[in-house]
C-alpha atoms as a PDB file:
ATOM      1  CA  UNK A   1       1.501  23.999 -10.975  1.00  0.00           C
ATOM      2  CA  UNK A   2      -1.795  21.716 -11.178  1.00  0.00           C
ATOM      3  CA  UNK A   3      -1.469  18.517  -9.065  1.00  0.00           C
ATOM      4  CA  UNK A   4      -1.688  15.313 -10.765  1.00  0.00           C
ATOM      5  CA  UNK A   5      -2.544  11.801  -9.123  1.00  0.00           C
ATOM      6  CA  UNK A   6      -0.116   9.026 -10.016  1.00  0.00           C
ATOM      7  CA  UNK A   7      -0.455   5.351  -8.735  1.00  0.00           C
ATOM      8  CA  UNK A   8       2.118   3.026  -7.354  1.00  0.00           C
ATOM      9  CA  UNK A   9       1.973  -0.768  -6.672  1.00  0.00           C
ATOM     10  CA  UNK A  10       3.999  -1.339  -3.207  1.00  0.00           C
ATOM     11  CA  UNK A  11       5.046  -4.987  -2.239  1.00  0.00           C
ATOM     12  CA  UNK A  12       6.519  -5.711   1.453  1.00  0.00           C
ATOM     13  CA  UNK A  13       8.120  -8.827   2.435  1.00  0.00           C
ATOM     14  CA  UNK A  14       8.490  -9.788   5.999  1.00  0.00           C
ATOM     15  CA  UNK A  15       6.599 -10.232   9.204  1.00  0.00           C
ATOM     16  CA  UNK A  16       3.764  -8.747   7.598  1.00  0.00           C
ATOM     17  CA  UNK A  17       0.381 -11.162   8.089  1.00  0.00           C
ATOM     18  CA  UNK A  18      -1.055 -11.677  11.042  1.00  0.00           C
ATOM     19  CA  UNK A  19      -0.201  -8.822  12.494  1.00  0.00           C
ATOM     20  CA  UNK A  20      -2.622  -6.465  11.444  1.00  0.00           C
ATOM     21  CA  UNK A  21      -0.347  -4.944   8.762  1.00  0.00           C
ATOM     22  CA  UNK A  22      -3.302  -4.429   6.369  1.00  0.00           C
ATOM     23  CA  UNK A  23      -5.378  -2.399   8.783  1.00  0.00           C
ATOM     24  CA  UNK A  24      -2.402   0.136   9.575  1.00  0.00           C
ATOM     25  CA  UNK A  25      -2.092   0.165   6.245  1.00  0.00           C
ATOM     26  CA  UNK A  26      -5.900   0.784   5.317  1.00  0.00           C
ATOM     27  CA  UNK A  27      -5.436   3.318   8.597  1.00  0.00           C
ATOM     28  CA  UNK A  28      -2.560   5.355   6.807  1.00  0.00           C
ATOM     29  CA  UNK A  29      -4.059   5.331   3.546  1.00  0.00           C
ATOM     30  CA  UNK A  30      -7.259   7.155   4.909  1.00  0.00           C
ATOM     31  CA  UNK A  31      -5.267   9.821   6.854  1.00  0.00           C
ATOM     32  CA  UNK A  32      -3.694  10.611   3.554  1.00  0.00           C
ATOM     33  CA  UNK A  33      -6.504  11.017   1.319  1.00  0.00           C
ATOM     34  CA  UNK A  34      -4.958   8.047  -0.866  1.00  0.00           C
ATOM     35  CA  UNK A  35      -7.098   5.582  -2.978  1.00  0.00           C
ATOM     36  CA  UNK A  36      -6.550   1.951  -3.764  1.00  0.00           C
ATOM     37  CA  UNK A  37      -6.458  -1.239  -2.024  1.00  0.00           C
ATOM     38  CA  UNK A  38      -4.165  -3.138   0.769  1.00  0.00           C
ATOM     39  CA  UNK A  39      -4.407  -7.254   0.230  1.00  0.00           C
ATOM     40  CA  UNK A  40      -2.275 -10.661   1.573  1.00  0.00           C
ATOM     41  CA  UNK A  41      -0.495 -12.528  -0.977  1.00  0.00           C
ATOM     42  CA  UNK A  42      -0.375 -15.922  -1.078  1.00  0.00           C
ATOM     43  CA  UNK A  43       3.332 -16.108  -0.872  1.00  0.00           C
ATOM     44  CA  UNK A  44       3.352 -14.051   2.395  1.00  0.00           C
ATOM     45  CA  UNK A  45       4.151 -10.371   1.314  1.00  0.00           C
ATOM     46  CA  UNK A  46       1.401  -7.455   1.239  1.00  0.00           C
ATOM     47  CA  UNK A  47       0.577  -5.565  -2.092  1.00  0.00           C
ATOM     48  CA  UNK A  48      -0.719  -1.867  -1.792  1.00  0.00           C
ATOM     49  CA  UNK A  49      -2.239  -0.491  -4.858  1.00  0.00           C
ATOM     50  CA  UNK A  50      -2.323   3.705  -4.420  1.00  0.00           C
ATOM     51  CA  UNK A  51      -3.491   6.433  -5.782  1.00  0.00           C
ATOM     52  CA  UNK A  52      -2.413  10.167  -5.196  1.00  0.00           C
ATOM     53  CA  UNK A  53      -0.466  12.834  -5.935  1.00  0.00           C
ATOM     54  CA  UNK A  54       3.810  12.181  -5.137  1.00  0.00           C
ATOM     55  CA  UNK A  55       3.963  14.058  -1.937  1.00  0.00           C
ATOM     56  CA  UNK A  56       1.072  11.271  -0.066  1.00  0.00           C
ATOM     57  CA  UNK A  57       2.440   8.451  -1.729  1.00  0.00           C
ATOM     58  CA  UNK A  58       6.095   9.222  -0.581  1.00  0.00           C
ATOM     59  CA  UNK A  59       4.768   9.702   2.974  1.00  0.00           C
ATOM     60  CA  UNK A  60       2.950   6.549   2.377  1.00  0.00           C
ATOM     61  CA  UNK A  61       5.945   4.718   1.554  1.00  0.00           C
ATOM     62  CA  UNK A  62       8.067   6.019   4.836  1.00  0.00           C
ATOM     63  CA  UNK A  63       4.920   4.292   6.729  1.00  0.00           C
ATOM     64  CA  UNK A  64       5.154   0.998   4.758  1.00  0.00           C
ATOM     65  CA  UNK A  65       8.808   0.840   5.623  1.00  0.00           C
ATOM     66  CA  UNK A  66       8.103   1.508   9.231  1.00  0.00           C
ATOM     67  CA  UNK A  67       5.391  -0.728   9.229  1.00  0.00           C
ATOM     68  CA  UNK A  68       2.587  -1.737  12.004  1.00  0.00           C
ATOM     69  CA  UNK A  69       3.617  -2.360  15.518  1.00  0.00           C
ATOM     70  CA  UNK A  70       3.897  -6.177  15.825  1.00  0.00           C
ATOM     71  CA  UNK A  71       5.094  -6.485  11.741  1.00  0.00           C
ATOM     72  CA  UNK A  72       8.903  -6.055  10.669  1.00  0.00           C
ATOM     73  CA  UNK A  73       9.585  -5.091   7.585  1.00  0.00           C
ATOM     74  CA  UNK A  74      12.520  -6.183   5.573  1.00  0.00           C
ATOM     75  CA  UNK A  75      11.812  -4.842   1.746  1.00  0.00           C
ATOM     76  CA  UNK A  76       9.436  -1.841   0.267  1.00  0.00           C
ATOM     77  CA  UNK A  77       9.411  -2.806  -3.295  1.00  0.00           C
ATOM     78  CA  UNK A  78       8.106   0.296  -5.326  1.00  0.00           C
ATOM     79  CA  UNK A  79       6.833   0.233  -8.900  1.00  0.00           C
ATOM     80  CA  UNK A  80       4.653   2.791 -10.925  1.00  0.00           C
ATOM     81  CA  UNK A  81       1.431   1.519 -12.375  1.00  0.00           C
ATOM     82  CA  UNK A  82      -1.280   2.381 -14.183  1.00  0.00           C
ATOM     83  CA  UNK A  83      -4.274   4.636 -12.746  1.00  0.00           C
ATOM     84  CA  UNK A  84      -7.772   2.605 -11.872  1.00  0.00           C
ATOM     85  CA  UNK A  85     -10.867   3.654 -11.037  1.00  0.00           C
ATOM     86  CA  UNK A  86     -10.978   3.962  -7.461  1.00  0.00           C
ATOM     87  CA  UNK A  87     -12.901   5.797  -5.269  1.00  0.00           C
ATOM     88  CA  UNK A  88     -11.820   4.859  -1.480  1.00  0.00           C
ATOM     89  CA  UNK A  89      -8.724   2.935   0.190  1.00  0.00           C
ATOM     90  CA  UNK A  90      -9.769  -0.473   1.627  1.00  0.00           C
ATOM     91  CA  UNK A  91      -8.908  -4.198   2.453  1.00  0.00           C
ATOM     92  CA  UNK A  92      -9.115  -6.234  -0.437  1.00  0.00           C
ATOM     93  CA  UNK A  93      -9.013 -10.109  -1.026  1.00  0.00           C
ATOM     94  CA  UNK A  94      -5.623 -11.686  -0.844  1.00  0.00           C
ATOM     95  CA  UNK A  95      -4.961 -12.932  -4.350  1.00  0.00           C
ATOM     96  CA  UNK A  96      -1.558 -13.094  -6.655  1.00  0.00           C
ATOM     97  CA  UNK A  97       0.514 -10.523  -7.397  1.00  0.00           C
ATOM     98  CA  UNK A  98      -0.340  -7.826 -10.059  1.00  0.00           C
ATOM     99  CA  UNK A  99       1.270  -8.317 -13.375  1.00  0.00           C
END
């Protein structure tokens, strides 16, 4: 059966800024071989944008609900989205949230 990358758009609410969420995020992403961006928004949760095949992003998700050491996490909000061009995982501008 071929493998097939699919992208999700995460959103976590909680004690995640300021407490070096994005970096164990950015961290995780890289040990998975996943592609996308991790970025602040302005209303205080964190938006991942992956890209991967279903087994990485479900792994990534179990990390996103454990979250970093100092953050607590009280939602994972999962969505599918559409796949973008990316090439790496990295730290991105805070900015709204994706449509």
């Amino acid at each position: 059966m071929e493998k097939k990358d699919q992208a999700r758009l995460y959103t976590i609410e909680g004690r995640v800024q300021g407490v070096g969420f994005r970096f164990f995020v950015e961290e995780e992403a890289h040990q998975l071989g996943l592609r996308g961006y991790v970025r602040n928004l302005y209303d205080g949760r964190v938006e991942v944008y992956a890209i991967g095949e279903e087994k990485q992003l479900a792994r990534l998700r179990k990390q996103l609900e454990l979250g970093a050491p100092a953050s607590r996490v009280e939602r994972v909000e999962e969505r599918p989205a559409p796949l973008k061009d990316f090439k790496t995982f990295a730290i991105a501008a805070s900015g709204e949230a994706a449509g």
